[in-house]
Protein backbone atom coordinates (compact mmCIF):
# COMPACT_ATOMS: atom_id res chain seq x y z
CA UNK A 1 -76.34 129.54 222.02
CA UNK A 2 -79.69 128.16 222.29
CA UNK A 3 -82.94 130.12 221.00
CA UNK A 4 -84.10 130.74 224.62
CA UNK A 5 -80.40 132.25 225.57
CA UNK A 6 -80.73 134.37 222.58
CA UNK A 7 -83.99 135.58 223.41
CA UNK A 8 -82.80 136.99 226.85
CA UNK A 9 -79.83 139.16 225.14
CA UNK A 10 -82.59 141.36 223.11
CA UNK A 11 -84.68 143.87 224.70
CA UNK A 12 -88.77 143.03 224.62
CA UNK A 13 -90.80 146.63 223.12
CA UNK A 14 -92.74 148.34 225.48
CA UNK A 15 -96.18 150.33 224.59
CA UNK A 16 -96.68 154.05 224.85
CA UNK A 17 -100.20 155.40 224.05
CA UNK A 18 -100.46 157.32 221.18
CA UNK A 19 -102.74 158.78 218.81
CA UNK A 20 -102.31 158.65 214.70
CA UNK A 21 -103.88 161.65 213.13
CA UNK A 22 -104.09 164.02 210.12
CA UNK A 23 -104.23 167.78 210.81
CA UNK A 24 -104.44 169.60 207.27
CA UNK A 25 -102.60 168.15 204.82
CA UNK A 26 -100.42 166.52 207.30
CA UNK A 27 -100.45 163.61 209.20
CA UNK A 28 -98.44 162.73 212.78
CA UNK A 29 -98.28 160.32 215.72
CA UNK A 30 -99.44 162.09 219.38
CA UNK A 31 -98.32 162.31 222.81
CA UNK A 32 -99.70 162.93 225.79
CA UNK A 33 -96.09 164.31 227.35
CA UNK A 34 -97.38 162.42 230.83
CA UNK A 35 -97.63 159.08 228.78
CA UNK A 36 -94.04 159.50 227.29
CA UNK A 37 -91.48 157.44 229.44
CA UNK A 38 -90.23 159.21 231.65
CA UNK A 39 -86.85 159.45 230.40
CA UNK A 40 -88.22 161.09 227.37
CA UNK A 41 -90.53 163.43 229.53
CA UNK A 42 -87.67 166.02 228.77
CA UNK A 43 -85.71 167.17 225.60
CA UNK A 44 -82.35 165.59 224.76
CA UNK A 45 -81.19 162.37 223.46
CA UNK A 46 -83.17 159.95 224.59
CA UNK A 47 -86.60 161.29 223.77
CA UNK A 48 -85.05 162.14 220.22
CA UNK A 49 -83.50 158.44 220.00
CA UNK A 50 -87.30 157.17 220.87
CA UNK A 51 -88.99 159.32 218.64
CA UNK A 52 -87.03 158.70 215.57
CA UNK A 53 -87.55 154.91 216.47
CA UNK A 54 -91.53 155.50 216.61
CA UNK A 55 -91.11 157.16 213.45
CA UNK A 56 -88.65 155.13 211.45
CA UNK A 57 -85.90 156.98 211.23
CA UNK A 58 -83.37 157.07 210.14
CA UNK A 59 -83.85 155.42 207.24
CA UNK A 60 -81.55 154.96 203.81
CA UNK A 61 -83.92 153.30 202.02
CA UNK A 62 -86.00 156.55 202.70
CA UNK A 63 -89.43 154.32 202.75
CA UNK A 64 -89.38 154.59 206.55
CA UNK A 65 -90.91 150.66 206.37
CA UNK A 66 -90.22 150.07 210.34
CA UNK A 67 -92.07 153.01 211.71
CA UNK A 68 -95.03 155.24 211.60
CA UNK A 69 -93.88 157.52 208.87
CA UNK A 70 -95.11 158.11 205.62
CA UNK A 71 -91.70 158.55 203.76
CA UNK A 72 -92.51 162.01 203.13
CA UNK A 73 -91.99 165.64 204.91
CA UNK A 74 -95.57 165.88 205.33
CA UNK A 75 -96.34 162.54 207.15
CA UNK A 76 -92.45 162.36 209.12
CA UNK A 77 -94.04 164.49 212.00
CA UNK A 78 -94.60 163.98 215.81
CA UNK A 79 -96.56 166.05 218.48
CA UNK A 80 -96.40 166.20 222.21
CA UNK A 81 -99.22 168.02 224.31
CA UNK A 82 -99.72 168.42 227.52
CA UNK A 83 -101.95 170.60 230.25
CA UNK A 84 -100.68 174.42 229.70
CA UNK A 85 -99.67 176.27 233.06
CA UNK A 86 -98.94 179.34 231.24
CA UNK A 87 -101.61 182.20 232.17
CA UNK A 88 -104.63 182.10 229.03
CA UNK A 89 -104.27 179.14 227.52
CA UNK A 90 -105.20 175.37 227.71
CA UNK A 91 -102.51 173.39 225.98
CA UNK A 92 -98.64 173.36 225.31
CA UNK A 93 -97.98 171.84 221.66
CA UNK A 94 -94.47 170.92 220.55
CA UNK A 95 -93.60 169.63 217.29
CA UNK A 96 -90.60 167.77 215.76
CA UNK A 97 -90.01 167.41 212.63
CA UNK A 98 -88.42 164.35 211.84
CA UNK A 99 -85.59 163.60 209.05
CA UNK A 100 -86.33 160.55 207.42
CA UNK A 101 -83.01 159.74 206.09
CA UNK A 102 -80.75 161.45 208.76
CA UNK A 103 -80.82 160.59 212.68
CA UNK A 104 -82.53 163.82 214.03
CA UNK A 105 -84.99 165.84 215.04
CA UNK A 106 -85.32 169.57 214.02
CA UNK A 107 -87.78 171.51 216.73
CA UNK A 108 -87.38 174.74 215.79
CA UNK A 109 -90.41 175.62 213.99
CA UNK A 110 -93.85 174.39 214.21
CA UNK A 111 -96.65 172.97 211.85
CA UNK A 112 -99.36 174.78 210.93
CA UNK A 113 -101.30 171.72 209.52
CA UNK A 114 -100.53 169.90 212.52
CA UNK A 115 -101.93 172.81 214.63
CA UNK A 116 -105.37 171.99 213.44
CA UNK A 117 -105.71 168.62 215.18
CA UNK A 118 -104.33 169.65 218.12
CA UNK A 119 -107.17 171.12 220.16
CA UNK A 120 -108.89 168.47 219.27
CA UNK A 121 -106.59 166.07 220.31
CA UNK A 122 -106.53 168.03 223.48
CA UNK A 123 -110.06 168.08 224.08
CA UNK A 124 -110.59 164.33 223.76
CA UNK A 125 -107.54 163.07 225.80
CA UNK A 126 -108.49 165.44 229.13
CA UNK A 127 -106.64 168.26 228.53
CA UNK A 128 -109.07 171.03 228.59
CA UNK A 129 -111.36 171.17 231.45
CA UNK A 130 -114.55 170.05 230.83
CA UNK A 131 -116.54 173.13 231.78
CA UNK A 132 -114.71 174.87 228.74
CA UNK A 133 -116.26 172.34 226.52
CA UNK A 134 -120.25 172.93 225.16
CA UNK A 135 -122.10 170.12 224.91
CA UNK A 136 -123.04 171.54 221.18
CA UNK A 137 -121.30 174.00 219.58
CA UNK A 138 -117.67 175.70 218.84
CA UNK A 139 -114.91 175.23 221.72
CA UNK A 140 -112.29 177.71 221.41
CA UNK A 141 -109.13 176.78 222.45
CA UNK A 142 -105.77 178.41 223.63
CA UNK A 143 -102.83 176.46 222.14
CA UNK A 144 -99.37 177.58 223.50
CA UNK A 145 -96.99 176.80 220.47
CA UNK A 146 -93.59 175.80 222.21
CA UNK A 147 -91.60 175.63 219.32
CA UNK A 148 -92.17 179.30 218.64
CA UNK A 149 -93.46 180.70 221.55
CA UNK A 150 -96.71 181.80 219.81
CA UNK A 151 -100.63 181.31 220.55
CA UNK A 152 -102.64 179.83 218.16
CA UNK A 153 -106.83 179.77 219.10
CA UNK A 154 -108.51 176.86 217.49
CA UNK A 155 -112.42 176.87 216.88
CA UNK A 156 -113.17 173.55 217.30
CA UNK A 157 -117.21 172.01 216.32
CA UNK A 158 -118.34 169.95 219.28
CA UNK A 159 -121.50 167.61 218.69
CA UNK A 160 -122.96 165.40 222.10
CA UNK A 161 -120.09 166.69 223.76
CA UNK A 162 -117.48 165.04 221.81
CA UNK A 163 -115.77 166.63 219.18
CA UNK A 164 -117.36 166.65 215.39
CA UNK A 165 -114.49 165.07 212.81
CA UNK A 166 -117.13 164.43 210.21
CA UNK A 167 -118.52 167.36 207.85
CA UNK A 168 -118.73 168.69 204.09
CA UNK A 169 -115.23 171.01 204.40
CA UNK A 170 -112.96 170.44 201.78
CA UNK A 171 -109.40 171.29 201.73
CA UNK A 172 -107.15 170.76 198.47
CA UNK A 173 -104.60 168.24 199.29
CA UNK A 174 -106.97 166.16 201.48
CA UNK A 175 -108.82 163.50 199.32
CA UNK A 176 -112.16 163.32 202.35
CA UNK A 177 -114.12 166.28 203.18
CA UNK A 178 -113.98 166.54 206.96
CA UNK A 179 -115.16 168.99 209.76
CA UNK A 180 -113.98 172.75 209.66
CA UNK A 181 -111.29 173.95 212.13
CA UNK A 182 -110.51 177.58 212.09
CA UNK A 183 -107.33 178.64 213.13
CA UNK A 184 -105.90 181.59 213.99
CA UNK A 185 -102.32 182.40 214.58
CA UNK A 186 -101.77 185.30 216.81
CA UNK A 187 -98.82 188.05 216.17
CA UNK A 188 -97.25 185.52 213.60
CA UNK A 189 -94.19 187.23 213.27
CA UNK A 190 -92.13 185.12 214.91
CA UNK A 191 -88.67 186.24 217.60
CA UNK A 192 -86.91 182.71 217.71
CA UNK A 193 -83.16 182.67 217.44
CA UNK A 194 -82.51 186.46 218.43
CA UNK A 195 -84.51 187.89 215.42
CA UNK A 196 -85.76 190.67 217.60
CA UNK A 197 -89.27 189.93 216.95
CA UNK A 198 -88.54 191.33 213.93
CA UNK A 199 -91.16 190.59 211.04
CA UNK A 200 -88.64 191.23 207.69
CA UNK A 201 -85.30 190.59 209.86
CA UNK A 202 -83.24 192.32 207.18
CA UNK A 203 -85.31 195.54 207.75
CA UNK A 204 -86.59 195.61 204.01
CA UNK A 205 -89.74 193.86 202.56
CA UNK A 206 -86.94 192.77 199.47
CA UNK A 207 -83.64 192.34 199.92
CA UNK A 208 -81.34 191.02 196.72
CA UNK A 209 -79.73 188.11 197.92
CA UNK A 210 -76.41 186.60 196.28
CA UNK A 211 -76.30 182.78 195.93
CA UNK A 212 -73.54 181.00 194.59
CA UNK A 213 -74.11 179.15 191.23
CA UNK A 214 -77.46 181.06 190.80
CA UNK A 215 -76.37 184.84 190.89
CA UNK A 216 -78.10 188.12 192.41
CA UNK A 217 -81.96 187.33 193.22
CA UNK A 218 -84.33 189.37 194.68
CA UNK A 219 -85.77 188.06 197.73
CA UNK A 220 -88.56 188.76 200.63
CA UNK A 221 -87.12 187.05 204.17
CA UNK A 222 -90.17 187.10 206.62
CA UNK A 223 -90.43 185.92 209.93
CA UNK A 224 -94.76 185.12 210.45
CA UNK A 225 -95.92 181.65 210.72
CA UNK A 226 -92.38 180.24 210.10
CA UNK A 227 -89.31 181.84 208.40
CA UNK A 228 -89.57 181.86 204.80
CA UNK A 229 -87.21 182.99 202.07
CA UNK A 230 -89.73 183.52 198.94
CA UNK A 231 -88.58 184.61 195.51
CA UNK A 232 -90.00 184.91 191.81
CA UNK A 233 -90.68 182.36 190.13
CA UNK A 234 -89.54 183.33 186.78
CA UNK A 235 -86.15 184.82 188.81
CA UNK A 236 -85.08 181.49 188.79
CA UNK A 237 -86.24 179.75 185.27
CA UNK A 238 -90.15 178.72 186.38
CA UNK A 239 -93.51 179.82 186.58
CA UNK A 240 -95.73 178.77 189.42
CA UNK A 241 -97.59 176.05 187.76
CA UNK A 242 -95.09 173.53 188.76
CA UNK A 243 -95.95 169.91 190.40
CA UNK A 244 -94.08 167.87 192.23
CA UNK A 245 -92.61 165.44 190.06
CA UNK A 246 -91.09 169.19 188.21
CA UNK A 247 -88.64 169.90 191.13
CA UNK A 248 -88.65 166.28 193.04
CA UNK A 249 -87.46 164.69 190.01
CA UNK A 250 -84.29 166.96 189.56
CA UNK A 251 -81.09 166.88 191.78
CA UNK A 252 -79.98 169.87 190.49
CA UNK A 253 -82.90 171.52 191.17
CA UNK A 254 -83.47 170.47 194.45
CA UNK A 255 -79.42 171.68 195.33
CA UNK A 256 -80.12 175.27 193.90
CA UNK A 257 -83.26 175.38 196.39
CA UNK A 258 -81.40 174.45 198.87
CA UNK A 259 -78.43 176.93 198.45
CA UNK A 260 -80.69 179.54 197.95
CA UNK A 261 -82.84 178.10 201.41
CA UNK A 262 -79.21 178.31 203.41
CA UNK A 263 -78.07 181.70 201.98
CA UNK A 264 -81.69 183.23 203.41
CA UNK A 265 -81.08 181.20 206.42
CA UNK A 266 -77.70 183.24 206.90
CA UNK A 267 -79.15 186.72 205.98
CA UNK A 268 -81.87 186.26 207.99
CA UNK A 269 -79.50 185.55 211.18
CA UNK A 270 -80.84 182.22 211.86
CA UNK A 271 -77.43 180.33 211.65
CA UNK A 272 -74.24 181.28 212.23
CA UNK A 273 -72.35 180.03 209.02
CA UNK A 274 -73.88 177.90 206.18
CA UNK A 275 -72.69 174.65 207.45
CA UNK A 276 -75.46 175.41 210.21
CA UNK A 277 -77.96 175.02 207.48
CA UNK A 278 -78.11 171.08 207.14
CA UNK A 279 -78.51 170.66 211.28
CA UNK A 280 -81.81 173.09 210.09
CA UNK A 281 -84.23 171.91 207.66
CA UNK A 282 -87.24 172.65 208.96
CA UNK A 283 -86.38 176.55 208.79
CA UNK A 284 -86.85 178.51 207.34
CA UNK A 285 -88.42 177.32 203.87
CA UNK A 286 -88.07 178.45 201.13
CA UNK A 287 -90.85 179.25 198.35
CA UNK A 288 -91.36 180.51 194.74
CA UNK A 289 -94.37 183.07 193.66
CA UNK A 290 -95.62 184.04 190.41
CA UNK A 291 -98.39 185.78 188.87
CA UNK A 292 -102.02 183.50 188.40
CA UNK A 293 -102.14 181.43 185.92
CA UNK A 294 -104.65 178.80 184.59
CA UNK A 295 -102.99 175.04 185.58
CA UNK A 296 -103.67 171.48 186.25
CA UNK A 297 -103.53 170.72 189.92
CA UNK A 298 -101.91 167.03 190.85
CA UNK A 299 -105.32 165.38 191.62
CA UNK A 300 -106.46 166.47 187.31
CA UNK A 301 -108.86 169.43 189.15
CA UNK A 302 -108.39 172.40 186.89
CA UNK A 303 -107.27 175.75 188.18
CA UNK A 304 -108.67 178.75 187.04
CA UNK A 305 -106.34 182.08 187.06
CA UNK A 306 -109.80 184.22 187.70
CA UNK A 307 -110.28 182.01 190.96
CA UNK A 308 -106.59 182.56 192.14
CA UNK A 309 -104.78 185.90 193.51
CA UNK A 310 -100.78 184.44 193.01
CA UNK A 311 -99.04 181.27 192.40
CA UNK A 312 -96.78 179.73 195.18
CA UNK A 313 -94.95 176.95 195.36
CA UNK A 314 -92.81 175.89 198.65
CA UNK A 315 -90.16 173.30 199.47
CA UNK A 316 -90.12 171.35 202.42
CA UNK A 317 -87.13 169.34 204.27
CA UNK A 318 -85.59 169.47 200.73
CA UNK A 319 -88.41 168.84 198.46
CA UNK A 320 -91.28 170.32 196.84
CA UNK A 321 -94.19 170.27 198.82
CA UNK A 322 -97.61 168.52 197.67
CA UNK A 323 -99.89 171.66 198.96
CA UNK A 324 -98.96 174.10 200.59
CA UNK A 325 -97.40 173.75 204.85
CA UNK A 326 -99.80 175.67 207.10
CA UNK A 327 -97.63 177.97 208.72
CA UNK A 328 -95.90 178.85 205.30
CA UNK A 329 -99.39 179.88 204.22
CA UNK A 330 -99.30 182.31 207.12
CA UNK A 331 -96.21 183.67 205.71
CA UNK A 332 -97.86 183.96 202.51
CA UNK A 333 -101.01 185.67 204.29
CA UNK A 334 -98.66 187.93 206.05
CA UNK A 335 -96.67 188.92 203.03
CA UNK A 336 -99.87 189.97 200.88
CA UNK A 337 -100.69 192.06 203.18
CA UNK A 338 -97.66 193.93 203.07
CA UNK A 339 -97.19 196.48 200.06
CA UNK A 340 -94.43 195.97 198.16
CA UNK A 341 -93.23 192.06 199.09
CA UNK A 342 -92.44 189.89 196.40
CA UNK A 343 -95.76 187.75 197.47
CA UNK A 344 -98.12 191.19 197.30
CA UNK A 345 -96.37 192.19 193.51
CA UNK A 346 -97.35 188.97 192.58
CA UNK A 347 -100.88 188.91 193.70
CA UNK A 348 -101.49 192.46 191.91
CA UNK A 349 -100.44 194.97 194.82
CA UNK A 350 -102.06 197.36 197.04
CA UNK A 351 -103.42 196.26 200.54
CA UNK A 352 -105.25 193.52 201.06
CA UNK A 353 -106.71 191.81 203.87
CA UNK A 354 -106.84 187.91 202.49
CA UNK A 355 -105.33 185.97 199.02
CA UNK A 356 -106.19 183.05 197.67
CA UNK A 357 -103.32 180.93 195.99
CA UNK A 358 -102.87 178.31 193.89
CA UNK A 359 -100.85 175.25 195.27
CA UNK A 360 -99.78 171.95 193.74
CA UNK A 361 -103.36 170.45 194.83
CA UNK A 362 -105.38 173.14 194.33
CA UNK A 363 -106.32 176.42 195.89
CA UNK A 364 -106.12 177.88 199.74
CA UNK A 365 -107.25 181.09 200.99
CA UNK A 366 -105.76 182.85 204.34
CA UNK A 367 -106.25 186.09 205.70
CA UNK A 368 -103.92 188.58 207.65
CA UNK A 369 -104.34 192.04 208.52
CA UNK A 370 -101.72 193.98 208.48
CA UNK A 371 -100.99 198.14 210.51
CA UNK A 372 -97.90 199.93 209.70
CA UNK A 373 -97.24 201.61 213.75
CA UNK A 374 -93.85 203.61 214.21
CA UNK A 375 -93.11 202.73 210.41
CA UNK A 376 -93.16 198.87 211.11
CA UNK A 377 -95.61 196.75 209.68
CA UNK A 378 -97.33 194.43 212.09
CA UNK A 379 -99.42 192.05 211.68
CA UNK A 380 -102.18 190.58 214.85
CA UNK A 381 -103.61 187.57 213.51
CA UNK A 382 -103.67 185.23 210.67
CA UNK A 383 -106.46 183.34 209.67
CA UNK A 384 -107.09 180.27 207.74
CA UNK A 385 -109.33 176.81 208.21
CA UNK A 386 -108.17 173.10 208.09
CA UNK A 387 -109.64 170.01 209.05
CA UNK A 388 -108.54 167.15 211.23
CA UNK A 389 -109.56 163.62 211.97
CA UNK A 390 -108.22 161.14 214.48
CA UNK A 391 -106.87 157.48 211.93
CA UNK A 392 -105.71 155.28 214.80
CA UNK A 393 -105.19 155.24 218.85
CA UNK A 394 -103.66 152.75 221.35
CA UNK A 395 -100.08 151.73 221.31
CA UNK A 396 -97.37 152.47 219.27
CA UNK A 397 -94.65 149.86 220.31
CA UNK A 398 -90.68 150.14 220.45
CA UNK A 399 -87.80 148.26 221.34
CA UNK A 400 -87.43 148.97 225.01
CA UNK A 401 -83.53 149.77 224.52
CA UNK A 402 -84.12 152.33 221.59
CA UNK A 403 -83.49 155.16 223.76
């Protein structure tokens, strides 16, 4: 066969326009859902099989070398927006979060870091009228949250009419200071997967949960950002100060989270039978508190106990997260403002409208009030600020016959 024969057998790539950008301490390549091809314009198999090929997945080398992903949880995301018809708000966000090792897709939760660049995202690909948009100033923003079904309202600083990236916010986990995005995440508790829109889907604020190889551990299963199973710290041989390289670095370790991750999964009613559990890593997570202590934060910053309320440390797609995922602080939020979870015991007790917690890079504060009506506790908003920043636009390119 001669090199011009072989040529013709292989599909050229074609170029979809895309956007690379960091929301929080995230990072993720954008869609426009109208620039998508059209066979992808809808969920299924084909936009999955040309999304994991954007991303570089999967991969068993786990480096995810032939794609735009960044080999971790945290940078193995994608986003796709388009114009919201749905009454009182201005843009539909989906997320997927993408397996780096394994060949799919899990969209049943959202990002909460993520949710920070995606107004403006919105606002500079033509998404939001234009009239909703000051020429200087905050533009507040409707975000419909697919995944979940939720509304998140991003406050967005606009400069000359285009939106401000640049500013003196800093946000542990994020090496650049960048503008201020506030965020806040209406009626977090989420009702995905026949949970009744129920916020502690057990009924109780602690349940003890019984997981194989571990024993009986006492455990708060919330549904308010994103379902998360959080226990004590010191339940299960650690204290809160932990880093990455103290969990990442041990199979063993990683396999008890994990057990413990599918057995909250399967008291919460979000699978059917633990087998479900490895189709579903993105939810819920799974997360260990503990009282404040003093500790060394990944980047050498010190962290003060005074300047903390709790410790918290949370896993992500199977490994220990380097800060903290944004809707998993909502669930922390959410949780301290509930008497008598394992997150409010650990940050002292009593009501309390925001917390501050330490994370593996450093500190985060969120706020989330919460009402007890008819003997439920309910909780309207949670609040917390991020930054974002657009990296890189134009092209990302596949193989045309990826999908």
């Amino acid at each position: 066969m001669t090199h011009m024969e072989n040529a013709m057998t292989h599909a050229p790539q074609i170029k979809i326009a895309a956007t690379y950008m960091r929301g929080g301490t995230s990072k993720g390549v954008f869609f426009r859902l109208s620039d998508l091809p059209e066979a992808a314009q809808t969920p299924g198999a084909a936009r999955d099989a040309l999304l994991l090929r954007v991303i570089g997945s999967p991969d068993p080398y786990g480096k995810q070398t032939d794609g735009m992903g960044g080999a971790t949880s945290s940078t193995s995301k994608i986003v796709i927006l388009s114009k919201s018809e749905r009454a009182g708000h201005d843009v539909d966000y989906l997320f997927g979060q993408v397996s780096i090792d394994q060949p799919f897709i899990d969209w049943s939760g959202n990002c909460g870091n993520l949710s920070a660049a995606v107004a403006p995202f919105a606002i500079s690909n033509g998404l939001i009228d234009a009239d909703r948009i000051p020429a200087n100033g905050v533009a507040t923003v409707h975000i419909w949250q697919a995944n979940i079904g939720k509304t998140i309202v991003a406050h967005v600083p606009i400069t000359n009419g285009q939106v401000q990236e640049t500013g003196d916010f800093e946000l542990d986990g994020v090496t650049f200071p960048a503008a201020e995005v506030q965020l806040e995440f209406l009626d977090p508790a989420a009702d995905e997967d026949g949970a009744a829109g129920a916020m502690f889907p057990t009924g109780n604020v602690v349940d003890e949960l019984d997981v194989p190889g571990v024993g009986k551990l006492q455990a708060t299963m919330i549904n308010a950002g994103i379902p998360t199973v959080f226990v004590n710290a010191r339940d299960i041989g650690f204290t809160g100060t932990e880093l990455q390289d103290d969990i990442n670095s041990n199979a063993d370790t990683l396999a008890m989270f994990e057990t413990i991750r599918a057995h909250g999964a399967l008291r919460m009613g979000l699978i059917a039978n633990i087998k479900e559990a490895e189709r579903r890593q993105h939810t819920p997570k799974v997360a260990f508190v503990g009282e404040s202590a003093n500790y060394t934060a990944s980047s050498g910053k010190q962290v003060s106990a005074n300047n903390i309320d709790l410790l918290v440390r949370a896993l992500s797609m199977g490994k220990l997260h380097h800060a903290m995922m944004g809707t998993a602080a909502v669930a922390i939020g959410t949780a301290a403002a509930i008497p008598g979870t394992l997150v409010n015991r650990a940050a002292g007790g009593g009501e309390r409208e925001s917390v501050t917690f330490g994370h593996p890079s450093g500190t985060l504060r969120v706020g989330a009030q919460a009402i007890e009506e008819a003997g439920q506790w309910v909780v309207k908003k949670a609040i917390m600020s991020r930054s974002a920043r657009v990296l890189m636009e134009g092209y990302v390119r596949v193989p045309a016959d990826a999908f």
